[in-house]
N, C-alpha and C. Protein backbone atom coordinates (compact mmCIF):
# COMPACT_ATOMS: atom_id res chain seq x y z
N UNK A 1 100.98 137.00 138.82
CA UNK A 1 102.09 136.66 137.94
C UNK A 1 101.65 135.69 136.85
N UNK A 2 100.57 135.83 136.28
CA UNK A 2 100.07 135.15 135.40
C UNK A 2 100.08 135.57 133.93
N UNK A 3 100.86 136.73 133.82
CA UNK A 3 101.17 137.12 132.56
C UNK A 3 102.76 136.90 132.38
N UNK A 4 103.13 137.04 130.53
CA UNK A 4 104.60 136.89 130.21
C UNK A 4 104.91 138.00 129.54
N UNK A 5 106.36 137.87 129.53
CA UNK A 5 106.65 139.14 128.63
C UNK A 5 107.96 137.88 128.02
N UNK A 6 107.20 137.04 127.50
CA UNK A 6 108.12 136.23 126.82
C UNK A 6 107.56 135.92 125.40
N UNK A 7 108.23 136.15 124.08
CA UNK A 7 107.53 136.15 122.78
C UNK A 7 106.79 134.39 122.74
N UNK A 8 105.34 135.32 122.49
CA UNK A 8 104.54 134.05 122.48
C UNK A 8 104.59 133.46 120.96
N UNK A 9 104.54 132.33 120.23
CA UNK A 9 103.73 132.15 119.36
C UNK A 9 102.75 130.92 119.34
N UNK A 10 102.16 130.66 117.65
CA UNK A 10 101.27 129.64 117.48
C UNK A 10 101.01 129.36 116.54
N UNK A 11 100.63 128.03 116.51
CA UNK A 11 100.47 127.19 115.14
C UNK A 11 99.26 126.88 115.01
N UNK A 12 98.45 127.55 113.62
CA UNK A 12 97.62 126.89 113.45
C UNK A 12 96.97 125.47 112.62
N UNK A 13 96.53 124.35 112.94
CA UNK A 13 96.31 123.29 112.04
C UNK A 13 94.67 123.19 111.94
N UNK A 14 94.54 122.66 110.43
CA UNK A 14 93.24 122.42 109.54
C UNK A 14 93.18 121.67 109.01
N UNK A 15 92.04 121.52 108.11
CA UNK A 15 92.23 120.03 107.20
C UNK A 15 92.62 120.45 105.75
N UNK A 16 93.21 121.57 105.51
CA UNK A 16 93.93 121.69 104.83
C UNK A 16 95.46 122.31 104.73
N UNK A 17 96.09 122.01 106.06
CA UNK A 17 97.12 122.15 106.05
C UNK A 17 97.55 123.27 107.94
N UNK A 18 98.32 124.03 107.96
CA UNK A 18 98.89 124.30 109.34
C UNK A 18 99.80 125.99 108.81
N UNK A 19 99.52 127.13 109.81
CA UNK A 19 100.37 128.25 109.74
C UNK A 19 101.60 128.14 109.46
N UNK A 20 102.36 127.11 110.25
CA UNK A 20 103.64 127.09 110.55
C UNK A 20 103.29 128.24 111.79
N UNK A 21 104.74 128.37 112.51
CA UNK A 21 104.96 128.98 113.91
C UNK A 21 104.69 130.54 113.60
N UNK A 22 103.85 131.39 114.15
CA UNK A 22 103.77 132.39 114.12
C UNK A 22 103.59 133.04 115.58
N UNK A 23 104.69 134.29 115.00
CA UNK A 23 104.93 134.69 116.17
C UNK A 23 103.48 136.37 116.38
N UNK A 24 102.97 136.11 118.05
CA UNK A 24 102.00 136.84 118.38
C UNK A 24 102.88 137.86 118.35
N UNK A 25 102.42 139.11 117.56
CA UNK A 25 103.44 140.48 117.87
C UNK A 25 102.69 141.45 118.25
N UNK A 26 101.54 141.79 117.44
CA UNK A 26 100.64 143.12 117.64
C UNK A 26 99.22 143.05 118.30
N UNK A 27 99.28 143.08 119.63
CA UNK A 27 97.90 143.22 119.83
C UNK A 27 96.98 144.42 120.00
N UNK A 28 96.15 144.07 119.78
CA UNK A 28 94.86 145.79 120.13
C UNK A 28 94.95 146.53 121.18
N UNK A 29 96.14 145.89 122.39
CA UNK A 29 96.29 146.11 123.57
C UNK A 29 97.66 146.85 123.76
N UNK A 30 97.66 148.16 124.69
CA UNK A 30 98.89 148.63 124.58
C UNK A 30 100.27 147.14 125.34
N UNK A 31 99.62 146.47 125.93
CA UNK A 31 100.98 145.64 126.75
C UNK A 31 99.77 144.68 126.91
N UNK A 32 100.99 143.16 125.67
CA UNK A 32 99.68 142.49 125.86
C UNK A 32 100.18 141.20 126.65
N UNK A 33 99.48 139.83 126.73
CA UNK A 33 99.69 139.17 127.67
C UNK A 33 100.17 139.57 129.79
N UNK A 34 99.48 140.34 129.44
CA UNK A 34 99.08 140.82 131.37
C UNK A 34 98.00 139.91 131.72
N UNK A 35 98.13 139.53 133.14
CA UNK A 35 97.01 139.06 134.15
C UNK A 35 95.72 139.57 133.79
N UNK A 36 94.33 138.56 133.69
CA UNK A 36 93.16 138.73 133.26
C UNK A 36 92.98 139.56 132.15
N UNK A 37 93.78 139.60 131.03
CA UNK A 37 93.69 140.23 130.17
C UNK A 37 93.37 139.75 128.83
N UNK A 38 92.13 139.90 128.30
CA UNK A 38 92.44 139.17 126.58
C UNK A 38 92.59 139.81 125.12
N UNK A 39 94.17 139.10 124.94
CA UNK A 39 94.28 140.13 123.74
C UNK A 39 94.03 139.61 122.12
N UNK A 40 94.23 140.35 121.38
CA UNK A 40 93.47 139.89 119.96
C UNK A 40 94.58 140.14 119.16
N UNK A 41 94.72 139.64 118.22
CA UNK A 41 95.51 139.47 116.97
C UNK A 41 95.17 139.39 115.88
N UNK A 42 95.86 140.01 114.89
CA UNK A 42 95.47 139.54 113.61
C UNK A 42 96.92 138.92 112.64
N UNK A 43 96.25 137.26 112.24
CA UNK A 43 97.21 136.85 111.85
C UNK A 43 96.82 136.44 110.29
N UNK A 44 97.50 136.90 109.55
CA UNK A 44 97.57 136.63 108.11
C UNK A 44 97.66 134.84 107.38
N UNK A 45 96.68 134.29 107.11
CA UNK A 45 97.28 132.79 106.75
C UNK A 45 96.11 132.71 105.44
N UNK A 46 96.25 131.34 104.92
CA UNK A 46 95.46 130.76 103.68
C UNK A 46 94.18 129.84 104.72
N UNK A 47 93.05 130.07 103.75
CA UNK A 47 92.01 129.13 104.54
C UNK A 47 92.58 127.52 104.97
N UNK A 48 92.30 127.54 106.10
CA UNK A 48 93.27 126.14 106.15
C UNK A 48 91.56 125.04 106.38
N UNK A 49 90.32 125.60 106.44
CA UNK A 49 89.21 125.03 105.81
C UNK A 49 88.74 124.89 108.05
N UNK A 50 88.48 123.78 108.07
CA UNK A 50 87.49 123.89 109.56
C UNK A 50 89.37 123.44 110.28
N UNK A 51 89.23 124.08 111.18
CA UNK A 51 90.19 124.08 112.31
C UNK A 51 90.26 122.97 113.36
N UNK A 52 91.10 122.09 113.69
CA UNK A 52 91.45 121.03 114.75
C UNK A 52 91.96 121.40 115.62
N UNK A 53 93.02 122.04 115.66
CA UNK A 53 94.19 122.17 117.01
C UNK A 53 94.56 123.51 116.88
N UNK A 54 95.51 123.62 118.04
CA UNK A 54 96.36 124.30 117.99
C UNK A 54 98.07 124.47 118.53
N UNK A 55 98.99 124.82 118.01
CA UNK A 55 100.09 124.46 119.34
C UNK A 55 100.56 125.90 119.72
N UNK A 56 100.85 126.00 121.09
CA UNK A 56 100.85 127.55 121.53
C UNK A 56 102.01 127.32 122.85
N UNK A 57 103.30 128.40 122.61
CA UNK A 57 103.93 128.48 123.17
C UNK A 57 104.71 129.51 123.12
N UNK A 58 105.53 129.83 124.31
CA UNK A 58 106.79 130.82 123.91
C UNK A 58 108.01 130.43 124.48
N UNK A 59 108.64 131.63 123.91
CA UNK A 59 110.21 131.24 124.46
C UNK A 59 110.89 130.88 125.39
N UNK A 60 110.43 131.42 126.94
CA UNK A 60 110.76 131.01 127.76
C UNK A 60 111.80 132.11 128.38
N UNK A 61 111.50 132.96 127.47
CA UNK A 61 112.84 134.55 127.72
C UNK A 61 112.37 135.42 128.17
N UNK A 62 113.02 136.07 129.57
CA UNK A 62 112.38 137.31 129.98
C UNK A 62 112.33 137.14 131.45
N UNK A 63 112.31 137.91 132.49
CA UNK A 63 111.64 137.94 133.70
C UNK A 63 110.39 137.69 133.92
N UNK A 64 109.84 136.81 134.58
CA UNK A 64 108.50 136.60 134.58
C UNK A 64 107.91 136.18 133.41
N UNK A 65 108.57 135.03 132.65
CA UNK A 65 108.10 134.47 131.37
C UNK A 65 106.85 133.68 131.80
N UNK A 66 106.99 132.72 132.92
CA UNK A 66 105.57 131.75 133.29
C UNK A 66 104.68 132.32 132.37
N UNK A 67 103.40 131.77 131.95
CA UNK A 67 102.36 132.27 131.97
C UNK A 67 101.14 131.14 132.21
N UNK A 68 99.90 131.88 132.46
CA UNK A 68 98.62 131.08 132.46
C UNK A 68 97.49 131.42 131.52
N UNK A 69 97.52 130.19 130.77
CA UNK A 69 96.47 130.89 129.52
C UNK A 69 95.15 129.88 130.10
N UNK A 70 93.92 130.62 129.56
CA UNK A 70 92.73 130.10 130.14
C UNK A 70 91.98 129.90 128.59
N UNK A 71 92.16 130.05 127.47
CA UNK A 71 91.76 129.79 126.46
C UNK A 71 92.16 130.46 125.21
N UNK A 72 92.05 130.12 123.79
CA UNK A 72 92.23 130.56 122.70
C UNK A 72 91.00 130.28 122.44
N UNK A 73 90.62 131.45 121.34
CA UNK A 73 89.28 131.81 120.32
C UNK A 73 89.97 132.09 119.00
N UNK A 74 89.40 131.38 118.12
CA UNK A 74 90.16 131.72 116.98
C UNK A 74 88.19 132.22 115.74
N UNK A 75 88.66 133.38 115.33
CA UNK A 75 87.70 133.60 114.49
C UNK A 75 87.64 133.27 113.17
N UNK A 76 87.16 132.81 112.63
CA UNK A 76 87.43 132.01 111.20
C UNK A 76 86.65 133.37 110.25
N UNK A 77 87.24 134.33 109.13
CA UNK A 77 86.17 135.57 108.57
C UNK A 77 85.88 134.66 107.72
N UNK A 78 85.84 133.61 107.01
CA UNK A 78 85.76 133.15 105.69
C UNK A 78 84.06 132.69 106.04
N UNK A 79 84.36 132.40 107.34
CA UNK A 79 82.82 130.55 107.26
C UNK A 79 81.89 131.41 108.57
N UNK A 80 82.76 132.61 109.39
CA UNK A 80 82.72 133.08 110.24
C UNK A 80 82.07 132.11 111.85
N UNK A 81 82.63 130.78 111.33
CA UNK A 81 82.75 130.27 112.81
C UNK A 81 83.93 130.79 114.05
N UNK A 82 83.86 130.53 114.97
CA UNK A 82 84.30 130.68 115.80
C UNK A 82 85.05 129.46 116.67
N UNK A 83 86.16 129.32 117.06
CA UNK A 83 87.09 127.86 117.30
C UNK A 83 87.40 128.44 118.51
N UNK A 84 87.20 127.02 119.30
CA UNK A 84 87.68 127.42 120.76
C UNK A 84 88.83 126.40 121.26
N UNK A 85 89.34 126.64 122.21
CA UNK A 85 90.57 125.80 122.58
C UNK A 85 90.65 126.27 123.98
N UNK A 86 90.80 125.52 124.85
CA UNK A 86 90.37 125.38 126.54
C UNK A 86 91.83 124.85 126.65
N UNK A 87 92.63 126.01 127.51
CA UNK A 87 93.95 125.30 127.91
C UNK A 87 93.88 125.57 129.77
N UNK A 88 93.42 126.28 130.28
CA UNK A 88 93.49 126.81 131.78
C UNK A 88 94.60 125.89 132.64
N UNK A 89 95.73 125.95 131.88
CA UNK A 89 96.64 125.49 132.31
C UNK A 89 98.64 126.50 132.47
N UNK A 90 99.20 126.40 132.99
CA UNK A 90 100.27 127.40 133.24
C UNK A 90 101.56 126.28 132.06
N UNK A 91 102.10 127.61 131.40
CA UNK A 91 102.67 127.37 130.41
C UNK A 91 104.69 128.01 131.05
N UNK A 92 105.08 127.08 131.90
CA UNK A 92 105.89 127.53 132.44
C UNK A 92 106.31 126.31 133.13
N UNK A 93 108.06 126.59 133.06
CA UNK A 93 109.34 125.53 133.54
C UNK A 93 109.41 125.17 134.78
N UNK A 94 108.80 126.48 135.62
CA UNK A 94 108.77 126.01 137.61
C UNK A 94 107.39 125.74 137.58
N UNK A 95 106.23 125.65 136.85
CA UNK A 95 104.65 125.31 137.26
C UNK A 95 104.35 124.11 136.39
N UNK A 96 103.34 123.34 137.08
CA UNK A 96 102.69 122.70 136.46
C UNK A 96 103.23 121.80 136.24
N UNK A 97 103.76 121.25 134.59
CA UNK A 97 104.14 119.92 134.62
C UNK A 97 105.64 120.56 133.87
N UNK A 98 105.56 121.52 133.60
CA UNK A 98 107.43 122.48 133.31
C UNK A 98 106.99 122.59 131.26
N UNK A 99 106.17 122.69 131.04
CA UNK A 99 105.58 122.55 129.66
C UNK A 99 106.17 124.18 128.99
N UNK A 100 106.41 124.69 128.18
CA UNK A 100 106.19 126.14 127.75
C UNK A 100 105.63 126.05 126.46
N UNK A 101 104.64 125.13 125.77
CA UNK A 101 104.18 125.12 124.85
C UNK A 101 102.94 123.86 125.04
N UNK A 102 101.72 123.61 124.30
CA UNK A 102 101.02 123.24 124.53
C UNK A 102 100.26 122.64 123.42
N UNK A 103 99.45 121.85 123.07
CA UNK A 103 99.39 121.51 122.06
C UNK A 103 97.75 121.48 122.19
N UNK A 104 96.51 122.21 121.74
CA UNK A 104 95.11 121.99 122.14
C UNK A 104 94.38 121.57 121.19
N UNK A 105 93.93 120.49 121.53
CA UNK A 105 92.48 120.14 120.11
C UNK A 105 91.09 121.31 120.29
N UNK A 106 90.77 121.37 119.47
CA UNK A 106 89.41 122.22 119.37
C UNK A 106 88.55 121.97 119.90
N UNK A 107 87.58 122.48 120.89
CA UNK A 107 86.51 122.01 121.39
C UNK A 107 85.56 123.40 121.64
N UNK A 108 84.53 123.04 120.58
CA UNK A 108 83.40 123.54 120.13
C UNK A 108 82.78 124.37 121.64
N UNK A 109 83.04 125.40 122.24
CA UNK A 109 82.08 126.05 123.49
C UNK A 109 80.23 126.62 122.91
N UNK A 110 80.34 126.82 121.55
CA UNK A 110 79.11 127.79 121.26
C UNK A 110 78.20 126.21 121.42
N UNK A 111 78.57 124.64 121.42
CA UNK A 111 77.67 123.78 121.64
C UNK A 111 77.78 123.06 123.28
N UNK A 112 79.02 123.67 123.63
CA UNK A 112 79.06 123.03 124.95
C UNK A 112 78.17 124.18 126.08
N UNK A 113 77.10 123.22 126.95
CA UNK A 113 76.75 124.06 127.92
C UNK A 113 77.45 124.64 128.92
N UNK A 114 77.15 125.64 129.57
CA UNK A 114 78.28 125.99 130.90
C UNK A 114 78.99 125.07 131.39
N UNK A 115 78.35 124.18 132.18
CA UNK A 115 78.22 122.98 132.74
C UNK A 115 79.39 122.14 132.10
N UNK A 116 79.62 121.46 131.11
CA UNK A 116 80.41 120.94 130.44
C UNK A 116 81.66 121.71 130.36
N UNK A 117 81.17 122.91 130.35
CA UNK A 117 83.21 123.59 129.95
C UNK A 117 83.94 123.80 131.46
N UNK A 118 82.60 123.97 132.29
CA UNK A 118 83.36 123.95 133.56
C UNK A 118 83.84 122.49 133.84
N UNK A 119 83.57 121.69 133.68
CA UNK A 119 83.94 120.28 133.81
C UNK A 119 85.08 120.27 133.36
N UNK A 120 85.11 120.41 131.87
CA UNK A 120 86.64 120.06 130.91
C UNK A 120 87.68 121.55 132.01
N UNK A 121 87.01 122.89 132.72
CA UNK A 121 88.42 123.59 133.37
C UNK A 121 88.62 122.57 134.31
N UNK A 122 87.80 121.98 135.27
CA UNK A 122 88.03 121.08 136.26
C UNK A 122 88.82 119.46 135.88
N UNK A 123 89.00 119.33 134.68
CA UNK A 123 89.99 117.76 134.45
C UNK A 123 91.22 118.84 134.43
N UNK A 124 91.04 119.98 133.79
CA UNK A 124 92.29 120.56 133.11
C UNK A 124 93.19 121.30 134.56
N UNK A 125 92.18 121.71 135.87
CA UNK A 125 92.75 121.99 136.69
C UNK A 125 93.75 120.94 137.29
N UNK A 126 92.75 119.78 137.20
CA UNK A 126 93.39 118.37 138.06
C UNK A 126 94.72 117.89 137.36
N UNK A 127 94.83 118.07 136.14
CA UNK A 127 96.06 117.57 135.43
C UNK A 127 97.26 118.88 136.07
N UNK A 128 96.70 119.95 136.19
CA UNK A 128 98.04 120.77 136.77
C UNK A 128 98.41 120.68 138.06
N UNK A 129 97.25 120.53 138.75
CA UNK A 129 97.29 120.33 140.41
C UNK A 129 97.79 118.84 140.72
N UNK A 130 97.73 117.95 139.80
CA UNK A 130 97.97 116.53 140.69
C UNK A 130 98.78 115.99 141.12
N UNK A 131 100.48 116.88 140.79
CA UNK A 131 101.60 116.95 141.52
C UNK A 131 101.54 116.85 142.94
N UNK A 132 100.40 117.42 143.82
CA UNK A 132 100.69 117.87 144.83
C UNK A 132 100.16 116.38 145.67
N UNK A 133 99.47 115.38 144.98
CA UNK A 133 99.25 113.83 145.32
C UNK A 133 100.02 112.90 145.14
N UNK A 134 101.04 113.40 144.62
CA UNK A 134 102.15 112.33 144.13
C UNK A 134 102.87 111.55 145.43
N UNK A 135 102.99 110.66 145.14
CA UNK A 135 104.15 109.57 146.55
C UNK A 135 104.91 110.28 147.31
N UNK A 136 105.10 110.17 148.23
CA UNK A 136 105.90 111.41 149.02
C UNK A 136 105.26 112.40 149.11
N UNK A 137 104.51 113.06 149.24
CA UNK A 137 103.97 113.92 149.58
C UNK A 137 103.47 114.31 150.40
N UNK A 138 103.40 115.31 151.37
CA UNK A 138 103.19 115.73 152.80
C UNK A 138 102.07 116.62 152.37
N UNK A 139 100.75 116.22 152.53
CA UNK A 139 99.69 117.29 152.69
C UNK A 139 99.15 118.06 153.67
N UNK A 140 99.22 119.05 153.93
CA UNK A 140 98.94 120.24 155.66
C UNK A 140 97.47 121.02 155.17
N UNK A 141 96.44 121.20 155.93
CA UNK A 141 95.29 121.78 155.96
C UNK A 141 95.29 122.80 157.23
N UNK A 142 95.05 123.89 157.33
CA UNK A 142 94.87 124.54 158.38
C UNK A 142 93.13 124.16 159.36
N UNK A 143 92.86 123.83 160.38
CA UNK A 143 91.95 123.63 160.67
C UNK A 143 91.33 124.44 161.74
N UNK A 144 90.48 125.34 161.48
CA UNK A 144 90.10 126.57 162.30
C UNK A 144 89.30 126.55 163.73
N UNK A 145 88.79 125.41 163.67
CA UNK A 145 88.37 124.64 164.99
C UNK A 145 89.44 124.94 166.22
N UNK A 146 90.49 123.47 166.10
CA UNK A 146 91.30 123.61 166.70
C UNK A 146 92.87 124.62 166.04
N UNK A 147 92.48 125.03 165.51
CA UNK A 147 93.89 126.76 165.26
C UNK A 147 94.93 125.78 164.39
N UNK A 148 94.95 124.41 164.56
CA UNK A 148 96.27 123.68 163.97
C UNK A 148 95.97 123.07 162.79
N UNK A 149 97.29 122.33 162.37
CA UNK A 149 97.34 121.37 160.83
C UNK A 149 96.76 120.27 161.91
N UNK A 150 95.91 119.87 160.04
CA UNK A 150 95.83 118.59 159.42
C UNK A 150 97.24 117.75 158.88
N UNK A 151 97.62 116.89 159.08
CA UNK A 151 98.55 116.43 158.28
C UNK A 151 98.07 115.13 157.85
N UNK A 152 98.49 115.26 156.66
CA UNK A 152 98.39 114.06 155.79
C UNK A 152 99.34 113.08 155.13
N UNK A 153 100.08 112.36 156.15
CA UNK A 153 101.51 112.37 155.47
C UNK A 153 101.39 110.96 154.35
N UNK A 154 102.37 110.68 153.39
CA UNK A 154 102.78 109.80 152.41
C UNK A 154 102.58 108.26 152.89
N UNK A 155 102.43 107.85 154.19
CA UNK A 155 102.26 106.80 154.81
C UNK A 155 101.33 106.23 154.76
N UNK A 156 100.18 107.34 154.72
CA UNK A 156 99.04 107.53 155.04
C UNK A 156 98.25 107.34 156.85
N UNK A 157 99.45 108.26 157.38
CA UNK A 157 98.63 108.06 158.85
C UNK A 157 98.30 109.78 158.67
N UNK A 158 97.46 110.14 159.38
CA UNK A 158 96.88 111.21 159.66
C UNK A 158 97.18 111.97 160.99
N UNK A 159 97.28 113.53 160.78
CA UNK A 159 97.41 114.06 162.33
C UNK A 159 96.91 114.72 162.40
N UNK A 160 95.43 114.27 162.85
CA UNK A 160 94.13 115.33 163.51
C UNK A 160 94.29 116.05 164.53
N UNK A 161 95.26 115.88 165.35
CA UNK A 161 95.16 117.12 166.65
C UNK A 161 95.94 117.91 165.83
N UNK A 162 96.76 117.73 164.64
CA UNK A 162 97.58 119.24 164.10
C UNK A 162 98.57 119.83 165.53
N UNK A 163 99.57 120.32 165.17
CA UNK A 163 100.47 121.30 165.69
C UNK A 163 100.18 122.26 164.96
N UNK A 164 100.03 123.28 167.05
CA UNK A 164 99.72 125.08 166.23
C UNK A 164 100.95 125.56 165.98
N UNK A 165 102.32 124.89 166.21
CA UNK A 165 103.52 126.43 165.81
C UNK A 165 104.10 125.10 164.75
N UNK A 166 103.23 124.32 163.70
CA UNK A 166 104.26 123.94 162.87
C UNK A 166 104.51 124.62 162.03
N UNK A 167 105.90 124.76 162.20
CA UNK A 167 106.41 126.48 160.98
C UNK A 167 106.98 125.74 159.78
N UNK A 168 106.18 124.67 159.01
CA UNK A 168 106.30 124.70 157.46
C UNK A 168 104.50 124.38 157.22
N UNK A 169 103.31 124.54 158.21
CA UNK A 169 102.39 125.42 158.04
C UNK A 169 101.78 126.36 157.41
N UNK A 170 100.72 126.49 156.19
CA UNK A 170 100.71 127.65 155.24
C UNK A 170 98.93 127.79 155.40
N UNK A 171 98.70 128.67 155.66
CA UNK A 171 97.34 129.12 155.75
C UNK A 171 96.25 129.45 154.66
N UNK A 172 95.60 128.71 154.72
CA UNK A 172 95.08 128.91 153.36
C UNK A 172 93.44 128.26 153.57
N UNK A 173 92.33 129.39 152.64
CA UNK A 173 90.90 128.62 152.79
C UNK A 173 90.74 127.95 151.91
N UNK A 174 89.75 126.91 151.74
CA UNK A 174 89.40 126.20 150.50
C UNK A 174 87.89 125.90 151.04
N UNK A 175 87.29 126.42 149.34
CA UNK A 175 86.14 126.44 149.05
C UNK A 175 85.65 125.16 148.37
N UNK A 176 84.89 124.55 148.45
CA UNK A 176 84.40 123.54 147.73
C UNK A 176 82.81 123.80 147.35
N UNK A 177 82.42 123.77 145.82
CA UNK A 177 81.53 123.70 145.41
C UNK A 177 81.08 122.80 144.49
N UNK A 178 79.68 122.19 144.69
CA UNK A 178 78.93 121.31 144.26
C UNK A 178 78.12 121.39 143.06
């Protein structure tokens, strides 16, 4: 459910000025904004000269409006650079921080190594995920050893023997890589 069928648009800004709101209508794609999908546009504007930001959002209309965008590429034909914008963040009222628009500064990928952009998805994951650390918060781990939760409650006491029939319990693996 990581795609919308909610009218997207976007603003582009430069150092000589900004699109105003334009709305994404035609992509190269028969149905665009679907899950793992990247679609292309062509949008009509004046050289607005080297590119800073961007602001990107939609309406919020539709069944299944949420969405999760993992980046904008913007192709410049004039200078034929290429502008990147790293959002890997969910653009939606029940996720995340309830945002449906976004506002991204530019950050150069053709100079950033792998290494670095995975870093900037990993702050950008933590800013969406860090709800789930907030005060009050009841953290549960499934632990395959003994079949039961971890609990982690808001107090901060811990429950290492876990209960196997606690039925608000959710099963789930987690990978950690170095």
């Amino acid at each position: 459910n990581a795609g919308t069928e909610a009218d997207v648009y976007i603003s582009v800004y430069g150092e000589r000025g900004d699109t105003g709101s334009r709305q994404l209508l035609r992509s190269q794609k028969p149905r665009k904004f679907l899950k793992g999908q990247t679609d292309i546009f062509a949008v009509e504007a004046v050289h607005l000269g080297c590119l800073y930001k961007i602001v990107i959002g939609h309406n919020g209309l539709g069944s299944g409006n949420g969405w999760f965008l993992d980046k904008v590429v913007i192709k410049d034909p004039v200078t034929d650079l290429d502008y990147t914008f790293l959002c890997h963040r969910w653009l939606d009222k029940g996720q995340d921080d309830g945002n449906i628009a976004r506002e991204l500064p530019v950050t150069d990928a053709s100079i950033l190594p792998g290494r670095q952009e995975l870093e900037l998805k990993r702050e950008k994951t933590w800013a969406a995920e860090k709800w789930k650390f907030r005060k009050g918060i009841t953290l549960q781990f499934y632990n395959r050893v003994t079949r039961g939760f971890v609990c982690l409650y808001p107090d901060c006491r811990v429950d290492a023997l876990g209960d196997k029939k606690n039925k608000y319990g959710k099963v789930f693996s987690m990978w950690m890589c170095a």
